[in-house]
N, C-alpha and C. Protein backbone atom coordinates (compact mmCIF):
# COMPACT_ATOMS: atom_id res chain seq x y z
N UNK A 1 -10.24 -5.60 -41.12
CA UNK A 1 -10.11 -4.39 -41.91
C UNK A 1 -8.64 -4.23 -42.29
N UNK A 2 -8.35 -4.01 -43.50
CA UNK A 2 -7.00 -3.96 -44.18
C UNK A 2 -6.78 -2.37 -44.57
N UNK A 3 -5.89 -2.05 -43.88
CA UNK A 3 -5.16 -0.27 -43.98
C UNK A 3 -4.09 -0.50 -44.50
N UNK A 4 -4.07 0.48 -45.93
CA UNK A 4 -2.95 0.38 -46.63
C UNK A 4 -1.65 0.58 -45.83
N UNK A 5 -0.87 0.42 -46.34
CA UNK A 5 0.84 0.25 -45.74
C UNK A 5 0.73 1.87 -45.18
N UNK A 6 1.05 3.08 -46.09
CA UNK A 6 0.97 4.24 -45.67
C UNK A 6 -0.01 4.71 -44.58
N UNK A 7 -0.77 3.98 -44.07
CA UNK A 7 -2.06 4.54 -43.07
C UNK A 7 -1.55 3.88 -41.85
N UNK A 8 -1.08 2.69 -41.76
CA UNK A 8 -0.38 1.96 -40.72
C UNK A 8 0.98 2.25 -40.47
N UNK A 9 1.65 3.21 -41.64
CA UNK A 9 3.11 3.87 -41.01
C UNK A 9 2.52 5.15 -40.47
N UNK A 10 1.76 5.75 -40.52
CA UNK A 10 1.26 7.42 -40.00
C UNK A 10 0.62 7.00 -38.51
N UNK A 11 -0.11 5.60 -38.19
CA UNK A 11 -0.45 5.54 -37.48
C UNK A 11 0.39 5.33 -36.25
N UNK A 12 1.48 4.57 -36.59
CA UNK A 12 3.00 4.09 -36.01
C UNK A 12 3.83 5.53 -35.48
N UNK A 13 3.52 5.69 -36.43
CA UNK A 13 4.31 7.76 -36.32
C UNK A 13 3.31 8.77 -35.50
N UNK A 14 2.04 8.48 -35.84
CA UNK A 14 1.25 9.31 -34.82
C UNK A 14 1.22 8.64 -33.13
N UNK A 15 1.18 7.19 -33.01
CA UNK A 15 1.56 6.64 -31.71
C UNK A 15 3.19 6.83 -31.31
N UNK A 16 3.88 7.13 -32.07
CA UNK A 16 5.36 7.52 -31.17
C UNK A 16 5.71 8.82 -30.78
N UNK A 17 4.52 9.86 -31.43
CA UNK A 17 4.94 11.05 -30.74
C UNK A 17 4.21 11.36 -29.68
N UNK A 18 2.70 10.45 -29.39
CA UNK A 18 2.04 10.49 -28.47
C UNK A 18 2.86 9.82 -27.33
N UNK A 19 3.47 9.11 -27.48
CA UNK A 19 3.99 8.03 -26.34
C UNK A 19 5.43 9.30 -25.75
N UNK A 20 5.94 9.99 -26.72
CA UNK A 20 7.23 11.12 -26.73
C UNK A 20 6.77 12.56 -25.59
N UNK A 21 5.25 12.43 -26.08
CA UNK A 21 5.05 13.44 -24.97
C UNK A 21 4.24 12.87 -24.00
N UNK A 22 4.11 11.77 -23.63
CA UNK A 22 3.98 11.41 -22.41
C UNK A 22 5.20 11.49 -21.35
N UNK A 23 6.11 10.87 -22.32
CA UNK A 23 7.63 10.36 -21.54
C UNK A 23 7.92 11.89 -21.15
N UNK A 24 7.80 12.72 -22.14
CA UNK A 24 8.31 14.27 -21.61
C UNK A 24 7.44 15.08 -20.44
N UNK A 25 6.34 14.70 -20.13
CA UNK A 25 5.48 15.07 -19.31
C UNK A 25 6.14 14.39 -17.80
N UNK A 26 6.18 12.87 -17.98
CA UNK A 26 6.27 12.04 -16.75
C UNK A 26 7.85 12.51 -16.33
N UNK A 27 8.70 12.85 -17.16
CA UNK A 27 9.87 13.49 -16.69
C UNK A 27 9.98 14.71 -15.93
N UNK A 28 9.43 15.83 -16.69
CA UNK A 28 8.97 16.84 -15.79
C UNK A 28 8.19 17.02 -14.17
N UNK A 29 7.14 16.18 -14.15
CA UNK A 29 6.68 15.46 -13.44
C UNK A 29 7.63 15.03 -12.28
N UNK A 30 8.52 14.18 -12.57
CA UNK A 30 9.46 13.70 -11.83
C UNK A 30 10.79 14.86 -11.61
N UNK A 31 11.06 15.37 -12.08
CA UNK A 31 11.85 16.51 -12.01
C UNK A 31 11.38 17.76 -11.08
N UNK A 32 10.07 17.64 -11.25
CA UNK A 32 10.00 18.76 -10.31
C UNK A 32 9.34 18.44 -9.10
N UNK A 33 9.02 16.91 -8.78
CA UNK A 33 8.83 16.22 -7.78
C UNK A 33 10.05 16.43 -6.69
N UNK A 34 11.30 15.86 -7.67
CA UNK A 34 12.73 15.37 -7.18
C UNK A 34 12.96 17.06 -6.39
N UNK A 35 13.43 18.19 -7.49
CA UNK A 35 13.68 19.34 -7.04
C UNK A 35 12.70 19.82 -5.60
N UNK A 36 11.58 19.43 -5.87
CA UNK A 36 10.69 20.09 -4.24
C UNK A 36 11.41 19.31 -3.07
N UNK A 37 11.85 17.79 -3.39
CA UNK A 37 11.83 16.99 -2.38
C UNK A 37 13.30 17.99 -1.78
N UNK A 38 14.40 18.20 -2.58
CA UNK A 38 15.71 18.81 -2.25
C UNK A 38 15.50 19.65 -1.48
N UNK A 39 14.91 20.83 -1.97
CA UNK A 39 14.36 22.04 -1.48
C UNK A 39 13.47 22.03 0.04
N UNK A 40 12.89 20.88 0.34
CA UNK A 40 12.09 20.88 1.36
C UNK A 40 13.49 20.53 2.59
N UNK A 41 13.73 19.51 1.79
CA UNK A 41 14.91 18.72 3.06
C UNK A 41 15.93 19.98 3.43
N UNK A 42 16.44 20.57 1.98
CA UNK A 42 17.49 21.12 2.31
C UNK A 42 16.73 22.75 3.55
N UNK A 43 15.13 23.26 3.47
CA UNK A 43 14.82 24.27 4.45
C UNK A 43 14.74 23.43 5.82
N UNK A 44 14.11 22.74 6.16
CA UNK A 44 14.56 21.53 7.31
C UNK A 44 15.70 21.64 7.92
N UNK A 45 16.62 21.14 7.51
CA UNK A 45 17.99 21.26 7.21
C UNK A 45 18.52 22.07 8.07
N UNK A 46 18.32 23.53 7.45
CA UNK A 46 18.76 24.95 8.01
C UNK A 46 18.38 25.30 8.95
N UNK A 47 17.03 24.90 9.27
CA UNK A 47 15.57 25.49 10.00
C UNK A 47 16.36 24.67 11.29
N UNK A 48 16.77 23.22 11.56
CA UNK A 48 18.03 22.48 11.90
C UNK A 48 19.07 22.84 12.73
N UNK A 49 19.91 23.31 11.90
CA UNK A 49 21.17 23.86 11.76
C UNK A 49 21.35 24.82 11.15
N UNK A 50 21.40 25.87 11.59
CA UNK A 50 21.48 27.16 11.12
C UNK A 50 23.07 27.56 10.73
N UNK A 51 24.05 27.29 11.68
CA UNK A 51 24.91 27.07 10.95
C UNK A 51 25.80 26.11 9.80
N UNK A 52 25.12 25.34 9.59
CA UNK A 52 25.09 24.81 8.14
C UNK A 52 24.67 24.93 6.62
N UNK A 53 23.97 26.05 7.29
CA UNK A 53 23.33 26.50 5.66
C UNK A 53 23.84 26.57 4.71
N UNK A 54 25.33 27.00 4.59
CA UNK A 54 26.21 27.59 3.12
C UNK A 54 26.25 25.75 2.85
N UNK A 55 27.01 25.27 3.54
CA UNK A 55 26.78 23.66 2.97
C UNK A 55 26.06 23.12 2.86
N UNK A 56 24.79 23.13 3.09
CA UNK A 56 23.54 22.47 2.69
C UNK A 56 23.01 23.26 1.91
N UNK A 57 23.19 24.53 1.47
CA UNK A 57 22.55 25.17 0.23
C UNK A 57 23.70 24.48 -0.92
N UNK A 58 24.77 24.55 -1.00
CA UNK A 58 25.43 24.27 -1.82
C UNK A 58 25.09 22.81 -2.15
N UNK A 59 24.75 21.48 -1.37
CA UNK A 59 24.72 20.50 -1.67
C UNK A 59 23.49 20.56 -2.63
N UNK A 60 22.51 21.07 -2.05
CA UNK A 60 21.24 20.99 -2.48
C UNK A 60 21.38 21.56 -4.22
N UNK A 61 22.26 22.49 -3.66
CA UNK A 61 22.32 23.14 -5.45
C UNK A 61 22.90 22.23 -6.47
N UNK A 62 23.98 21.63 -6.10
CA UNK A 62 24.46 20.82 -6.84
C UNK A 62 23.53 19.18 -7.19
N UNK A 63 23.11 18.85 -6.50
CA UNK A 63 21.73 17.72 -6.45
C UNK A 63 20.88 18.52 -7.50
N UNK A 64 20.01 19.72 -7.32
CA UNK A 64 19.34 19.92 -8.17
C UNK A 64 19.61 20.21 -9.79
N UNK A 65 20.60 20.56 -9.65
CA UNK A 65 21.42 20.46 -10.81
C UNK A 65 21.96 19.11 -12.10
N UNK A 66 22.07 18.12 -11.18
CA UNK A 66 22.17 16.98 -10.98
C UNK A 66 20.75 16.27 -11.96
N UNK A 67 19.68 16.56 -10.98
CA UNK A 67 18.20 16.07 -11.55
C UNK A 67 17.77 16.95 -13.11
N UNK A 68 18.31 17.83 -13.07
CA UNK A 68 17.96 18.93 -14.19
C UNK A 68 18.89 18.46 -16.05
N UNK A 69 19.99 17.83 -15.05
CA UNK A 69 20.78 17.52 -16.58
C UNK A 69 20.18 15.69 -16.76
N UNK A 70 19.64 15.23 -15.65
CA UNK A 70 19.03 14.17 -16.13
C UNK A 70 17.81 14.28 -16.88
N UNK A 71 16.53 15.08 -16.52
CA UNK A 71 15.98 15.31 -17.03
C UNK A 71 15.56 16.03 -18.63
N UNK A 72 16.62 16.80 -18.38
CA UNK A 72 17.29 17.41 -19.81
C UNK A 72 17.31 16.09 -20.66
N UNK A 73 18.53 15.38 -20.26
CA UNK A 73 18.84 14.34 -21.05
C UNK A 73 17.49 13.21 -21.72
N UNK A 74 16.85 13.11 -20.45
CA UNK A 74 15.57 12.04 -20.95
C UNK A 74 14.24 12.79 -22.20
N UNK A 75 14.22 14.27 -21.49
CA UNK A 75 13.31 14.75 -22.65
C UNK A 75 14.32 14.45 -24.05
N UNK A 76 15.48 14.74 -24.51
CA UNK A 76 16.31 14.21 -25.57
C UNK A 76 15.61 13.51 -26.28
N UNK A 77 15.78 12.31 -25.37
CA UNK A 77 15.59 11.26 -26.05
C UNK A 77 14.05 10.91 -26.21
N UNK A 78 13.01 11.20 -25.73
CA UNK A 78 11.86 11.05 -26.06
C UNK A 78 11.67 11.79 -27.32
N UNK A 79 12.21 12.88 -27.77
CA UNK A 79 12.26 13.43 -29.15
C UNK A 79 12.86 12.75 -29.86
N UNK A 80 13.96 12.32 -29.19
CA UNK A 80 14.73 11.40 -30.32
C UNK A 80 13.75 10.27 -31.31
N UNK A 81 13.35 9.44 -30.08
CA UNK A 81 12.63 8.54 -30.43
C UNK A 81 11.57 8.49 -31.54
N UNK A 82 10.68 9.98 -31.08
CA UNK A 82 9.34 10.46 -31.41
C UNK A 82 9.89 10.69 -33.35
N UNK A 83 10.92 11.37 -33.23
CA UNK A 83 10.96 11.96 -34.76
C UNK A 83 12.39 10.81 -35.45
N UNK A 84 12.49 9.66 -34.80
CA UNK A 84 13.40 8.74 -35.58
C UNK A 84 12.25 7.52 -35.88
């Protein structure tokens, strides 16, 4: 079966934004995997060492922070991709 040129570029374009919100899903996904894992270790942690908390909240904050501008960054580029 032969699909004109224009039906096989829409189709190309309809498979890269499908593939754009996968990647943005599996990021999230992983982002808020990563953030629970912080959050669990860092109540542990405290639960632990009670006097350590201000430094293990702070680490933890900065780690999650950390995962958040990565994630940021990767949804980016799955748009990027999707609409270039």
């Amino acid at each position: 079966m032969n699909l004109p040129i224009e039906d096989g570029v829409n189709a190309a374009m309809d498979l890269s934004k499908f593939g754009a919100g996968i990647g943005a899903g599996i990021v999230a996904i992983g982002a808020g995997l990563g953030i629970g894992k912080i959050g669990a270790s860092a109540n542990e942690g405290i639960a632990r060492q009670p006097e350590a908390a201000g430094d293990i909240r702070g680490g933890s904050i900065i780690l999650a922070a950390l995962i958040e501008g990565v994630s940021l960054f990767a949804v980016v580029v799955t748009l990027l991709i999707a609409l270039g």
